[in-house]
Protein backbone atom coordinates (compact mmCIF):
# COMPACT_ATOMS: atom_id res chain seq x y z
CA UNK A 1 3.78 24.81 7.34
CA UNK A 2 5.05 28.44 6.79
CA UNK A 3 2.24 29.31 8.92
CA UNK A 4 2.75 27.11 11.74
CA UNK A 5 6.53 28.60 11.19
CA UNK A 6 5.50 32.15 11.52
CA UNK A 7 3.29 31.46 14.23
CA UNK A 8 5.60 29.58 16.51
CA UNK A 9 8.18 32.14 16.01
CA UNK A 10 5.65 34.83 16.61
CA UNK A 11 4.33 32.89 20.27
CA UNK A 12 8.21 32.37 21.60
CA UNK A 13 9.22 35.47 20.18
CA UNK A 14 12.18 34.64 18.72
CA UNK A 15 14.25 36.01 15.44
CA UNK A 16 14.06 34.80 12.22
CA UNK A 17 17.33 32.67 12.64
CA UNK A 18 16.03 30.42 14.83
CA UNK A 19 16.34 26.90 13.39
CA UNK A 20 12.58 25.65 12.56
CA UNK A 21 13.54 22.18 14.47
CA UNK A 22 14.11 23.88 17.76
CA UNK A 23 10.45 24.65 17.47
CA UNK A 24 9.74 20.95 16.88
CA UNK A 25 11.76 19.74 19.43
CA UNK A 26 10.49 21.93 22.31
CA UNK A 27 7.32 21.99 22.27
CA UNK A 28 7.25 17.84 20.85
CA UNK A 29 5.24 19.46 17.79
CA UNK A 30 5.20 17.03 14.31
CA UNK A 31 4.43 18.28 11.04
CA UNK A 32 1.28 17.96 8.85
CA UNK A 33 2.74 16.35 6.18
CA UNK A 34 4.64 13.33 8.62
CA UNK A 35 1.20 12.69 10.13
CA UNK A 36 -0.19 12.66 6.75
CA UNK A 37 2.67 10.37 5.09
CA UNK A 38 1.87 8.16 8.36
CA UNK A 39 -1.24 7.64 7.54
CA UNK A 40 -1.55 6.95 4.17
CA UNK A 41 0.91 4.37 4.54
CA UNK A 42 -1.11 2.93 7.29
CA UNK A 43 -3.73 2.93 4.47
CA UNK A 44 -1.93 1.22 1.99
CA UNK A 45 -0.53 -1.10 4.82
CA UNK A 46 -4.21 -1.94 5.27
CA UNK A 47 -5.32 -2.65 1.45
CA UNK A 48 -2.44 -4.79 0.84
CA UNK A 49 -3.36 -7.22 4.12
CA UNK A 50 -7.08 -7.38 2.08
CA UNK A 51 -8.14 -10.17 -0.13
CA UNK A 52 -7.82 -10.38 -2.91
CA UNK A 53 -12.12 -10.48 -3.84
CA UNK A 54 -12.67 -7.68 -1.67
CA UNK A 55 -13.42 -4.53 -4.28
CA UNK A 56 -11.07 -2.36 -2.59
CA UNK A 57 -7.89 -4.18 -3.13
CA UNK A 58 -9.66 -5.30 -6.81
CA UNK A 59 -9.86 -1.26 -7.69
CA UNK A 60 -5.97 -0.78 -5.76
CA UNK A 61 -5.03 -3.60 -8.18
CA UNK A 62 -6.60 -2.15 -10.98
CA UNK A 63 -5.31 1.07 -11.17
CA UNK A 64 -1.44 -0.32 -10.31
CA UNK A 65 -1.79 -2.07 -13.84
């Protein structure tokens, strides 16, 4: 993310106390790490709705114990 940071900041030219959010919110950017949180839980969403014979949720059940 420091990248994206210094690479943003580098494109709109802009000092280093610019708030990182401003970035965000202007050009409707998200994170790495939200999109990534988003779709593990989608994941997870996804193994729970499984039955319970299928060897996925058997391996997810598993390793909880």
């Amino acid at each position: 993310e420091s990248v994206d940071h210094y690479f943003m900041r580098r494109i709109f030219q802009s000092p280093i106390s610019t708030p990182v959010e401003s970035f965000h919110i202007e050009t409707n950017a998200i994170c790495l790490r939200f999109i990534i949180m988003g779709r593990r839980l989608m994941y997870y969403h996804t193994i729970l709705q499984k039955t319970d014979e299928e060897l996925v949720k058997c391996v997810f059940l598993t390793q909880q114990k």
